[in-house]
PDB file of N, CA and C in Angstrom:
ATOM      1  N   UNK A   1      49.868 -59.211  23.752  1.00  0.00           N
ATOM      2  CA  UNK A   1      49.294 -59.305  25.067  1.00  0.00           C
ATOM      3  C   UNK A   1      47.878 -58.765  25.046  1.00  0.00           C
ATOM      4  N   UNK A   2      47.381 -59.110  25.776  1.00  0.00           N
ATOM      5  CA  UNK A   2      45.527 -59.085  25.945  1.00  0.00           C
ATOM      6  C   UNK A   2      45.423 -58.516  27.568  1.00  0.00           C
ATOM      7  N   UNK A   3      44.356 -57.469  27.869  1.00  0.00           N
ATOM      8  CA  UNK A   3      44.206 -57.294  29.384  1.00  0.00           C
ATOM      9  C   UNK A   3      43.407 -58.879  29.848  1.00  0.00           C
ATOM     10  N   UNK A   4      43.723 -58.879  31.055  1.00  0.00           N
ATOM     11  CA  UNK A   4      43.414 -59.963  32.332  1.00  0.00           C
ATOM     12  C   UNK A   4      41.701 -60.519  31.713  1.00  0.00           C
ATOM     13  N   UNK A   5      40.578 -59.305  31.886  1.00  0.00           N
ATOM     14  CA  UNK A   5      39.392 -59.480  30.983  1.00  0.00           C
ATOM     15  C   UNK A   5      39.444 -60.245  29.796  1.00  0.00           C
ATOM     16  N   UNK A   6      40.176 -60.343  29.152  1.00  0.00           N
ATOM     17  CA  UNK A   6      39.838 -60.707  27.586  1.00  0.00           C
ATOM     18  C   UNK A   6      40.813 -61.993  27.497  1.00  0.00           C
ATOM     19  N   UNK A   7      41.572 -62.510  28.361  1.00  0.00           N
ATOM     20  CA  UNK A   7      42.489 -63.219  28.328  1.00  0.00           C
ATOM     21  C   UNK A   7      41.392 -64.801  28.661  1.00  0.00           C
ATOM     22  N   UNK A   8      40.380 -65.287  28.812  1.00  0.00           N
ATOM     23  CA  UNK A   8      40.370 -66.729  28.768  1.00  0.00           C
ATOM     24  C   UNK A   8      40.239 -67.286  27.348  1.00  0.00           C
ATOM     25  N   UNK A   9      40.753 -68.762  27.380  1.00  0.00           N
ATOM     26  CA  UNK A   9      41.052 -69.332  26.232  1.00  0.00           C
ATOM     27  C   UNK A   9      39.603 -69.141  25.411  1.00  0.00           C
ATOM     28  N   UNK A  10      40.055 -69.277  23.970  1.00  0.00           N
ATOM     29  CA  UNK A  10      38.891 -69.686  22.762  1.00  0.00           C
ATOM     30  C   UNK A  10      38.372 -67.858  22.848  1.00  0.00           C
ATOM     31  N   UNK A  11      38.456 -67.105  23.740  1.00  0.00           N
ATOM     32  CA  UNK A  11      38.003 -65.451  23.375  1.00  0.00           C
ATOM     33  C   UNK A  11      38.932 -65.281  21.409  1.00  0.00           C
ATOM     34  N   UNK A  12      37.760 -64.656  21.682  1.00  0.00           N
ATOM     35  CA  UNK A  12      38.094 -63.901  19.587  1.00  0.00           C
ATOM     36  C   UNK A  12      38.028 -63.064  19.837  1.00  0.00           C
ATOM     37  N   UNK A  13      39.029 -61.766  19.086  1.00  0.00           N
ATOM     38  CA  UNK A  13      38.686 -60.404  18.814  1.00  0.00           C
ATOM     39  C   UNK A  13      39.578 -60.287  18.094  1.00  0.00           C
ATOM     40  N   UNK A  14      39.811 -58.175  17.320  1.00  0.00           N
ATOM     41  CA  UNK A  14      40.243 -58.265  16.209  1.00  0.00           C
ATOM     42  C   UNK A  14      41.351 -57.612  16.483  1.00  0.00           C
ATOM     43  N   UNK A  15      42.470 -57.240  16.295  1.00  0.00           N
ATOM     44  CA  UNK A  15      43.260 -56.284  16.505  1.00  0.00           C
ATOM     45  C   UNK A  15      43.920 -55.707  15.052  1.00  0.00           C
ATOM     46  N   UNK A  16      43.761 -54.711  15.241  1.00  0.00           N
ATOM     47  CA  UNK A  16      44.476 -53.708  14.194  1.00  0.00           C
ATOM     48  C   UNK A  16      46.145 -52.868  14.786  1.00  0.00           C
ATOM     49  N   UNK A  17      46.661 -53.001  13.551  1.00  0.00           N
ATOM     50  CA  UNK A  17      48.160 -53.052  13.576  1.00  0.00           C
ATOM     51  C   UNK A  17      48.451 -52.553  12.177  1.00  0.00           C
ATOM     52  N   UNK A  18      49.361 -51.921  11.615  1.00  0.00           N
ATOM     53  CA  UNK A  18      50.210 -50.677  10.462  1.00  0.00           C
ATOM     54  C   UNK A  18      49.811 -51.916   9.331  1.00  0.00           C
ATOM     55  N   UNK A  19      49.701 -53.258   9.777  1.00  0.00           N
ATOM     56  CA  UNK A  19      49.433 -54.311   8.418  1.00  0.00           C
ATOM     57  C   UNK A  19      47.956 -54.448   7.812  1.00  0.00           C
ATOM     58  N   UNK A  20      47.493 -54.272   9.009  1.00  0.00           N
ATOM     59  CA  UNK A  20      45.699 -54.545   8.469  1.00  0.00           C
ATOM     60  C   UNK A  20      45.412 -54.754  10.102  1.00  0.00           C
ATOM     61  N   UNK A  21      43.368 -55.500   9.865  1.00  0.00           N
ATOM     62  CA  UNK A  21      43.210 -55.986  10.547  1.00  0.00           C
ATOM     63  C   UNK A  21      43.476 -57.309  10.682  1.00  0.00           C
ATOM     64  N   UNK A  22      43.867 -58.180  11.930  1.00  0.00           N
ATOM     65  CA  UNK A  22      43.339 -59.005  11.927  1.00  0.00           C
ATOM     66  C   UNK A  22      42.898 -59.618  12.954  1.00  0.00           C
ATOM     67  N   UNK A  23      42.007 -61.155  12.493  1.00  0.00           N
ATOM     68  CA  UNK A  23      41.320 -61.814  13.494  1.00  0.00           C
ATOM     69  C   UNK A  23      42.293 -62.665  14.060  1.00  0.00           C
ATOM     70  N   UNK A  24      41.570 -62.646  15.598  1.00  0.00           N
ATOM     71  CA  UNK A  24      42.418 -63.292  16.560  1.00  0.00           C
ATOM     72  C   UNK A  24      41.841 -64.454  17.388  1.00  0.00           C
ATOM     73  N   UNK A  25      42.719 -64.872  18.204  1.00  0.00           N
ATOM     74  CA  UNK A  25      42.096 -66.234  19.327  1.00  0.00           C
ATOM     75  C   UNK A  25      42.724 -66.438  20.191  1.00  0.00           C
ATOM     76  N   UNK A  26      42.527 -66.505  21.435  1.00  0.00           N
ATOM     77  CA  UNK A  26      43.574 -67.177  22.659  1.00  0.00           C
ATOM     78  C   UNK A  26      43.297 -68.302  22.583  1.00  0.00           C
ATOM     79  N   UNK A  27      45.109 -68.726  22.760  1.00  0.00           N
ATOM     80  CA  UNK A  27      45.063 -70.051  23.021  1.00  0.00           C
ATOM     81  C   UNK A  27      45.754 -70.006  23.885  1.00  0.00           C
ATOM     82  N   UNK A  28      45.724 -71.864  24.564  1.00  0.00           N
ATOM     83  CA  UNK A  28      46.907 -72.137  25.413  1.00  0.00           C
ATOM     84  C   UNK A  28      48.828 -72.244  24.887  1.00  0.00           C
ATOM     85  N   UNK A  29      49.369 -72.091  25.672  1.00  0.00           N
ATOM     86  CA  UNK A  29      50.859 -72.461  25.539  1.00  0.00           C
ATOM     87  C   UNK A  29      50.730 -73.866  25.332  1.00  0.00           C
ATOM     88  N   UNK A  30      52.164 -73.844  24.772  1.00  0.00           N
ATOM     89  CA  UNK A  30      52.847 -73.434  24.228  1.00  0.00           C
ATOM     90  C   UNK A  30      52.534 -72.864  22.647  1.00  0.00           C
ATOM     91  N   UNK A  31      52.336 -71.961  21.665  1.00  0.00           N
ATOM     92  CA  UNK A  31      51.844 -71.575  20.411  1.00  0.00           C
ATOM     93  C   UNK A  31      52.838 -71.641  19.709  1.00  0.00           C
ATOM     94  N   UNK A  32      54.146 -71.589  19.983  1.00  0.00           N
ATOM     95  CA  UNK A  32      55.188 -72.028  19.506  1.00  0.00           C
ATOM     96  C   UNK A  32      55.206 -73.500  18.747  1.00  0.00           C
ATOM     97  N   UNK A  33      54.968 -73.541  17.105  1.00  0.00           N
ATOM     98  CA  UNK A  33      54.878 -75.106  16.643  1.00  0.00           C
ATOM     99  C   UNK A  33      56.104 -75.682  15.917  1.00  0.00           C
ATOM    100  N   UNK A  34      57.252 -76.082  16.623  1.00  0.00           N
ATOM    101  CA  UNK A  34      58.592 -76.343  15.864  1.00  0.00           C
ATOM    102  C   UNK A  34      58.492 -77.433  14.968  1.00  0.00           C
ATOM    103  N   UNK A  35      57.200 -77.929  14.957  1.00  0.00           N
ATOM    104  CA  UNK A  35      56.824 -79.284  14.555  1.00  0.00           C
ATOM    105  C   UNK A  35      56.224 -78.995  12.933  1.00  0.00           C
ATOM    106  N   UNK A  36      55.878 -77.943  13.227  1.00  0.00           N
ATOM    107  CA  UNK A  36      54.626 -77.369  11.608  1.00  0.00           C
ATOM    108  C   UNK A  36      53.736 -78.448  12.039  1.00  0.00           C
ATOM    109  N   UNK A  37      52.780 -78.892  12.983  1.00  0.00           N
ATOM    110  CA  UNK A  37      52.421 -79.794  12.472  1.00  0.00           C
ATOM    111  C   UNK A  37      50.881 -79.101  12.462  1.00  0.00           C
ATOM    112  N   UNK A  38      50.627 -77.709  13.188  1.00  0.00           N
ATOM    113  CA  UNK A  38      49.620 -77.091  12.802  1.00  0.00           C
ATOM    114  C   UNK A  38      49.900 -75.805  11.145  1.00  0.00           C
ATOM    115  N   UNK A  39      48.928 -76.398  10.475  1.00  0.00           N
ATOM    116  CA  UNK A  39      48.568 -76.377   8.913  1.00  0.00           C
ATOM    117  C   UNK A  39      48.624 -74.759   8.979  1.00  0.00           C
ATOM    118  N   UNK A  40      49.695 -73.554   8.057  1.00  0.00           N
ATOM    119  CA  UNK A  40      49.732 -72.748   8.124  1.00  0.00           C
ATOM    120  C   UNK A  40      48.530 -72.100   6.816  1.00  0.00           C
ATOM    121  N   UNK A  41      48.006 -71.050   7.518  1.00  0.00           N
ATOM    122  CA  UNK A  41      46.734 -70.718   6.468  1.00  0.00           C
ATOM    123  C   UNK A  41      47.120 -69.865   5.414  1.00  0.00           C
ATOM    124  N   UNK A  42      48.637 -69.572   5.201  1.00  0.00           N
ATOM    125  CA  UNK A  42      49.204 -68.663   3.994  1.00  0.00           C
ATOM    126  C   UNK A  42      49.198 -69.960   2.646  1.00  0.00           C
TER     127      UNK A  42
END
């Protein structure tokens, strides 16, 4: 979750978490892809 401020689509920022940093992006719903049909970057 993102505050109300930082929440319109295409905003970037970074968030840090016990794994690393990383870079981020809002998008629209649904981000859920049951399809794979967006190309995973691992």
């Amino acid at each position: 979750m993102v505050e109300i401020n930082s929440s319109e689509i295409g905003n970037e920022f970074k968030v840090t978490t016990n794994e690393g940093i990383f870079n981020c992006k809002v998008v629209e719903k649904p981000f859920y892809d049951p399809k794979k049909k967006i190309a995973s970057s691992n």
